[in-house]
Protein backbone atom coordinates (compact mmCIF):
# COMPACT_ATOMS: atom_id res chain seq x y z
CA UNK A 1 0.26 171.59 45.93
CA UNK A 2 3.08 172.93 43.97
CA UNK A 3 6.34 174.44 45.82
CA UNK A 4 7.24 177.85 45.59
CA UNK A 5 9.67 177.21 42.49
CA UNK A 6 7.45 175.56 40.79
CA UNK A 7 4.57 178.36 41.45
CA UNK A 8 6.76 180.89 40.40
CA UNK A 9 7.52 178.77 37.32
CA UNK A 10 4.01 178.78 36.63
CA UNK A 11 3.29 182.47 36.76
CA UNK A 12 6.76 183.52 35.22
CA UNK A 13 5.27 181.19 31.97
CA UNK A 14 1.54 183.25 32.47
CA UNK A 15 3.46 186.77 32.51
CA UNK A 16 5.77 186.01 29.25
CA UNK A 17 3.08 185.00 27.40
CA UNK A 18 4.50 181.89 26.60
CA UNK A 19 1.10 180.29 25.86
CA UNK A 20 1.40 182.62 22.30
CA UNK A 21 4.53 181.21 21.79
CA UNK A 22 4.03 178.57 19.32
CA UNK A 23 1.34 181.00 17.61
CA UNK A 24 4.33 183.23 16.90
CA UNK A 25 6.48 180.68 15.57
CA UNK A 26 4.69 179.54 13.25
CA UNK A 27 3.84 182.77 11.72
CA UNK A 28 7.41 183.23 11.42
CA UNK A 29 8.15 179.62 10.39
CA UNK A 30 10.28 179.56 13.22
CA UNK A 31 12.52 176.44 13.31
CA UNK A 32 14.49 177.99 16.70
CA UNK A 33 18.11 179.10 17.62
CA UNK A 34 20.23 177.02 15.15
CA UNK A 35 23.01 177.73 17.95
CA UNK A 36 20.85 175.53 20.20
CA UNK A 37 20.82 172.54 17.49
CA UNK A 38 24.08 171.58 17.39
CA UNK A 39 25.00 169.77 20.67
CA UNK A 40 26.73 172.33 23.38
CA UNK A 41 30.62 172.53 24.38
CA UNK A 42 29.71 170.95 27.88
CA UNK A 43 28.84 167.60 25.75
CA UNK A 44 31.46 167.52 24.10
CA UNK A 45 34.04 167.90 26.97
CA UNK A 46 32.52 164.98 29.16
CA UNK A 47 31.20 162.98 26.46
CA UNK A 48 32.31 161.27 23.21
CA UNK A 49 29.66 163.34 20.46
CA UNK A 50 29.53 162.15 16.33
CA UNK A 51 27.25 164.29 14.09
CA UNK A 52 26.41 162.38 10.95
CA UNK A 53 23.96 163.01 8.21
CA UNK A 54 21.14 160.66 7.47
CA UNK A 55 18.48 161.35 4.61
CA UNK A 56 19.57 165.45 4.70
CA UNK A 57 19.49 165.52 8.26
CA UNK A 58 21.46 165.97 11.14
CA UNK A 59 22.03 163.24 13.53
CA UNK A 60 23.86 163.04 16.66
CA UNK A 61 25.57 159.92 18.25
CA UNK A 62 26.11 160.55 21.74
CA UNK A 63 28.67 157.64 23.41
CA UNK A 64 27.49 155.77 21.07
CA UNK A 65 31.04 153.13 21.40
CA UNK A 66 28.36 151.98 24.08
CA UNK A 67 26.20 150.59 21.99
CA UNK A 68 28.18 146.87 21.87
CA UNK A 69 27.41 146.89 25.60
CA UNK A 70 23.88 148.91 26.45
CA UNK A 71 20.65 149.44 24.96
CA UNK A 72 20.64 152.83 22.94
CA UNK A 73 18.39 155.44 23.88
CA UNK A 74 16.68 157.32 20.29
CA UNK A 75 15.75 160.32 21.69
CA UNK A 76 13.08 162.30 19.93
CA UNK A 77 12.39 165.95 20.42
CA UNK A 78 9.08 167.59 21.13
CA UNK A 79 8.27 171.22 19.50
CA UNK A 80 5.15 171.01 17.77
CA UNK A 81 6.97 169.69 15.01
CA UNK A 82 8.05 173.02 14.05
CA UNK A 83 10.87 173.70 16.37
CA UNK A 84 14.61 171.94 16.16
CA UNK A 85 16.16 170.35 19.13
CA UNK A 86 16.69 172.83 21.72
CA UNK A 87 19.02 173.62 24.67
CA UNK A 88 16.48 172.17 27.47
CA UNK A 89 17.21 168.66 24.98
CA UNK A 90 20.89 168.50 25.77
CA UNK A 91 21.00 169.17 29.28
CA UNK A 92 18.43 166.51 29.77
CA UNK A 93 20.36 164.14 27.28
CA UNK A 94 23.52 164.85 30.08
CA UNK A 95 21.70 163.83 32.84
CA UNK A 96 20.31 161.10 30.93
CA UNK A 97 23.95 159.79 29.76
CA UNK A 98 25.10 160.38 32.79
CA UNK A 99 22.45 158.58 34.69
CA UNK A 100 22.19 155.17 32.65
CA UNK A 101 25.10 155.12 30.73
CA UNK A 102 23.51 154.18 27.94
CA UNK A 103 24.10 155.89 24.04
CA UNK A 104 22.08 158.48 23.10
CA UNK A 105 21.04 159.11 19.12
CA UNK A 106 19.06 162.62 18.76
CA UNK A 107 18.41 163.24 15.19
CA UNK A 108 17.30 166.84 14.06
CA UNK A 109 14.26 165.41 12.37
CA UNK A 110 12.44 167.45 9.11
CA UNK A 111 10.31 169.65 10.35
CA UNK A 112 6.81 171.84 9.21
CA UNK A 113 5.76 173.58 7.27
CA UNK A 114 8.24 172.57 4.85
CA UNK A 115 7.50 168.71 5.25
CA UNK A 116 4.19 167.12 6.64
CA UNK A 117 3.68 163.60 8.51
CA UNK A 118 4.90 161.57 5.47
CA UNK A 119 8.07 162.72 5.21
CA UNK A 120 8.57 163.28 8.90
CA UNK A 121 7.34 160.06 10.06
CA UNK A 122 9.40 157.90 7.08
CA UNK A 123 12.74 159.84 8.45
CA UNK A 124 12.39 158.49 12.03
CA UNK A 125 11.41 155.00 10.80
CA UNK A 126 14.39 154.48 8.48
CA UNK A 127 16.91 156.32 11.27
CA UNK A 128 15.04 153.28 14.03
CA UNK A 129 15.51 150.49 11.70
CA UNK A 130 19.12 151.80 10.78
CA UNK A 131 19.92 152.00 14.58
CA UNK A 132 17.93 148.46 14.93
CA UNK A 133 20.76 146.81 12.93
CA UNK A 134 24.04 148.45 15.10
CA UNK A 135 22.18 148.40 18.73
CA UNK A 136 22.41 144.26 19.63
CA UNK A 137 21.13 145.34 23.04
CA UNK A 138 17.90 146.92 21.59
CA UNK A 139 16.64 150.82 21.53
CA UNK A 140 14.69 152.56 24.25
CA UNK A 141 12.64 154.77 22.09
CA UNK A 142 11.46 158.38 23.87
CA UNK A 143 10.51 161.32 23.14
CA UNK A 144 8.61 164.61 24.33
CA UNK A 145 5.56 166.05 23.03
CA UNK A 146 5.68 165.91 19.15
CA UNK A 147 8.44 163.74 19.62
CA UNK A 148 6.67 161.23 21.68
CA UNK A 149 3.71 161.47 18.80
CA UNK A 150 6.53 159.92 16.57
CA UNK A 151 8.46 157.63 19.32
CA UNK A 152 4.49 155.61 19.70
CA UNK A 153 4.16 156.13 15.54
CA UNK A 154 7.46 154.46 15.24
CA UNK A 155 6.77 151.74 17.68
CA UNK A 156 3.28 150.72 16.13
CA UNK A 157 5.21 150.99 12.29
CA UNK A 158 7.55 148.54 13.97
CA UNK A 159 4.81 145.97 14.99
CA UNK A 160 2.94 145.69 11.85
CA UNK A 161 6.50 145.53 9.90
CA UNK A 162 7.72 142.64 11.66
CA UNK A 163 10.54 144.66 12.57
CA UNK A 164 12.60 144.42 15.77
CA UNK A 165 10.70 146.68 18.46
CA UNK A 166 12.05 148.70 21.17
CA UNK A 167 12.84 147.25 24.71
CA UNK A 168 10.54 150.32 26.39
CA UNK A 169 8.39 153.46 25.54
CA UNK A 170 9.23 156.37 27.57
CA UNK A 171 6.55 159.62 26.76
CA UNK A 172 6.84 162.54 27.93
CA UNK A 173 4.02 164.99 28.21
CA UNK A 174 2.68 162.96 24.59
CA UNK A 175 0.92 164.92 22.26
CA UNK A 176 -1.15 162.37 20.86
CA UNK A 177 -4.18 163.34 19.54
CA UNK A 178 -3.80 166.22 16.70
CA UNK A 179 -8.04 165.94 16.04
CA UNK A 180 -8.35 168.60 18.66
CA UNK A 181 -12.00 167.05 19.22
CA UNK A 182 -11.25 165.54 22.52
CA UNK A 183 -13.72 167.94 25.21
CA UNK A 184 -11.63 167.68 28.08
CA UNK A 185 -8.49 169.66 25.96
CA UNK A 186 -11.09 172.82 26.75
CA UNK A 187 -11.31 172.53 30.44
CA UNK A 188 -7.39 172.46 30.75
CA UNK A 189 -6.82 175.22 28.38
CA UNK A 190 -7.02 177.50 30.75
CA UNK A 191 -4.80 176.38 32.95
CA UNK A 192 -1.77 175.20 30.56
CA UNK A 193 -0.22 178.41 30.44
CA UNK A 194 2.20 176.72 27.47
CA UNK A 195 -0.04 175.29 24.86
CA UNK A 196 -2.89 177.31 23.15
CA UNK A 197 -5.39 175.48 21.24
CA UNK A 198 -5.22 177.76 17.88
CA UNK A 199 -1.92 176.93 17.52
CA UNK A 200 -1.61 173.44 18.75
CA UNK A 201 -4.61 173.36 15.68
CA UNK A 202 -2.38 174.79 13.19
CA UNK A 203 0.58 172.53 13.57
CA UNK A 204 -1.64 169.91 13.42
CA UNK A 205 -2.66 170.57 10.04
CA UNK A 206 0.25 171.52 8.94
CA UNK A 207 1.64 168.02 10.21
CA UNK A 208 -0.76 166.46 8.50
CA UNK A 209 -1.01 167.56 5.09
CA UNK A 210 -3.11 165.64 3.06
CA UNK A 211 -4.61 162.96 5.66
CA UNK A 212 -7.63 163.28 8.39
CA UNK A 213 -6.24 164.64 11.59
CA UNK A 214 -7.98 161.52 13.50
CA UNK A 215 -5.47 159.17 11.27
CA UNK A 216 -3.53 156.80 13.57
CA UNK A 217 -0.76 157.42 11.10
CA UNK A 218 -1.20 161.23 12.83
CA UNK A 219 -2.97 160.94 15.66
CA UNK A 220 -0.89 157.35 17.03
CA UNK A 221 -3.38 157.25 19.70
CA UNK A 222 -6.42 156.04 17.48
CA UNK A 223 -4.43 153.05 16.35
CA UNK A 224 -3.74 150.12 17.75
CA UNK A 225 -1.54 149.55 20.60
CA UNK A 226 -1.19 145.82 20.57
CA UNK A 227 1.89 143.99 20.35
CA UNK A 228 3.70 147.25 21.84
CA UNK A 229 6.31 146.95 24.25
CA UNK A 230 6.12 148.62 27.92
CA UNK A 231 4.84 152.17 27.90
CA UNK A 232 6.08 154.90 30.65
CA UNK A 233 4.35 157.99 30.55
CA UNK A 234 5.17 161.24 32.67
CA UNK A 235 2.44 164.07 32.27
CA UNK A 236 0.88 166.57 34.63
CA UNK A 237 -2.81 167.43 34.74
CA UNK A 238 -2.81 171.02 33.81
CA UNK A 239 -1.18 169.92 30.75
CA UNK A 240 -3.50 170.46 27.89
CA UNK A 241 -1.78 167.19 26.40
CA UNK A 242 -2.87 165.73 29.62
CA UNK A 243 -6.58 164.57 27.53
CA UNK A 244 -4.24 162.72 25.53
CA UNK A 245 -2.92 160.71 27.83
CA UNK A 246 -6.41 159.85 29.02
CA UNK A 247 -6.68 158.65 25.62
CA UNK A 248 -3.58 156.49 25.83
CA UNK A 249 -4.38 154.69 28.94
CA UNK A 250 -7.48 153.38 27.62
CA UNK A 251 -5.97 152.28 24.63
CA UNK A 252 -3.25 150.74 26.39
CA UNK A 253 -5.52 149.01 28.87
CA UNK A 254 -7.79 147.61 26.09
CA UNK A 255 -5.06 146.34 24.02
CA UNK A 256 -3.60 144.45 27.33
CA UNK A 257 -0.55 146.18 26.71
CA UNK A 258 1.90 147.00 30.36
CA UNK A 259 1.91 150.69 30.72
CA UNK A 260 2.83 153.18 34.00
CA UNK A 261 1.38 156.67 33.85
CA UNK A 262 3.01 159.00 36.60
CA UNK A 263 0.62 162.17 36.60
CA UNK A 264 2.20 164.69 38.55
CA UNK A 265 -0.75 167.36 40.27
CA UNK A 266 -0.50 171.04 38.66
CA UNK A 267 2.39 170.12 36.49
CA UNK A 268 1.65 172.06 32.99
CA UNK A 269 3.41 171.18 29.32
CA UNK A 270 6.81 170.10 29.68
CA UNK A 271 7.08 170.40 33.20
CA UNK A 272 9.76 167.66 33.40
CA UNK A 273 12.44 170.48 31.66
CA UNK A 274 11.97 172.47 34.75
CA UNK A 275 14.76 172.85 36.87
CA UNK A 276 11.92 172.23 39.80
CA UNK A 277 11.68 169.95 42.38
CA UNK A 278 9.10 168.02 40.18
CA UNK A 279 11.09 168.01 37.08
CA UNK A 280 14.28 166.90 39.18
CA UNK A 281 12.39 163.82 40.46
CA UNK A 282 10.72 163.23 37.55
CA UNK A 283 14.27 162.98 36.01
CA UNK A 284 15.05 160.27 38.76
CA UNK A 285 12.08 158.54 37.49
CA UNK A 286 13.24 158.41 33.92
CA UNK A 287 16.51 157.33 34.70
CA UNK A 288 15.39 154.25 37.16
CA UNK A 289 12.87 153.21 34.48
CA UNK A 290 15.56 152.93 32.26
CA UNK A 291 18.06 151.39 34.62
CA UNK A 292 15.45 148.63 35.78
CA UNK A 293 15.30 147.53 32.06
CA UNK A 294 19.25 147.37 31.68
């Protein structure tokens, strides 16, 4: 059972109507607070913070002098694919820097409508290879969401490229399968009061351009997940995404590949962002998973 936080978490997300949310965004082509883009004052006080441009886009080096000693982390950010990095992003990339003292890269990736899968996809590949060359202690590749759809897209581009692959796969609440035809998405859509199906559907398309939504190249889960490195997935089970996961662990058990799914009970999309006593030791989690492969 949930604590009282965390219950009122829940119903302060039911009252807002933040299930709607990403419906409203993308009728306004909503990309998000470009304030909350840019990384925030408290970053740069504690923390040494480069902003370069890769390919048109922003990308920000966090510590990254680190890199000749630690693994760097490439962080990538969920939001449907339509939304920019936010502020919940840097105050978990703190704690994050703080707790492993590892670099951090977080690029502002190109987002939908104005750019589908293709262009998306061949952004974060060329930044990981890029990064593959300058980190000699290897990348821990993570991401949330969307940006855990492109963190396992990456990873499986990496293995049939013969390219160097990342030392670990941390997911968090993956959104995996953009088909929408998984059945068990419709028993939890009532009780993820973040992510509505409609518009989870129209992102999905609009991600996709072009190509079937049951593509691995779109939907990562439907390819193969051989040859992949160690896979760490946090998700809750009134997460919608939560049938993706499902997915995942299948996948991952058929394709012998080591994997560690923590499913936390009543947890809903994103939980881990919370400040709640689930999301704080769900935190700890992440950062011990990344300290135990230091």
């Amino acid at each position: 059972m949930p604590g009282i936080i965390s219950s009122l978490s829940y119903q302060y997300k039911v009252l807002t109507r933040a299930k709607n949310d990403l419906s409203r965004r993308l009728a306004a082509r909503n990309h998000g607070n470009p304030r909350d883009m840019v990384p925030p004052k408290y970053l740069e006080r504690h923390h040494q913070v480069q902003a370069a441009v890769q390919s048109g886009r922003p990308v920000y080096y966090l510590d990254f002098e680190k890199a000749e000693e630690k693994p760097c982390i490439l962080y990538l950010h969920g939001g449907a694919f339509l939304t920019g990095v936010s502020e919940k992003h840097w105050r978990f990339a703190r704690r994050l820097l703080f707790g492993t003292g590892c670099p951090m890269v977080i690029p502002d990736y190109p987002l939908i409508p104005e750019h589908t899968h293709k262009r998306i996809l061949s952004f974060c590949m060329e930044l990981y290879l890029d990064l593959a060359a300058k980190c000699p202690h290897g990348i821990i590749l993570a991401g949330d969401g969307a940006g855990a759809n492109l963190a396992l897209s990456a990873a499986r581009q990496a293995v049939r490229k013969g390219a160097p692959l990342p030392g670990q796969l941390l997911l968090l609440s993956p959104y995996l399968d953009l088909s929408g035809n998984n059945p068990i998405r419709n028993v939890l859509a009532h009780r993820d009061p973040v992510l509505e199906p409609s518009g989870c559907r129209e992102a999905a398309l609009l991600y996709a351009g072009s190509r079937p939504l049951s593509s691995p190249l779109v939907s990562p889960v439907f390819g193969s997940m051989a040859g992949l490195p160690r896979v760490t997935v946090w998700t809750g089970d009134n997460d919608i995404l939560y049938a993706d996961t499902l997915l995942l662990k299948e996948a991952l058990r058929r394709a012998h590949t080591p994997y560690h799914i923590y499913t936390y009970p009543d947890m809903v999309h994103g939980w881990m962002f919370e400040r709640i006593p689930e999301g704080r030791k769900a935190l700890r989690q992440i950062i011990l998973t990344i300290r135990d492969y230091l």
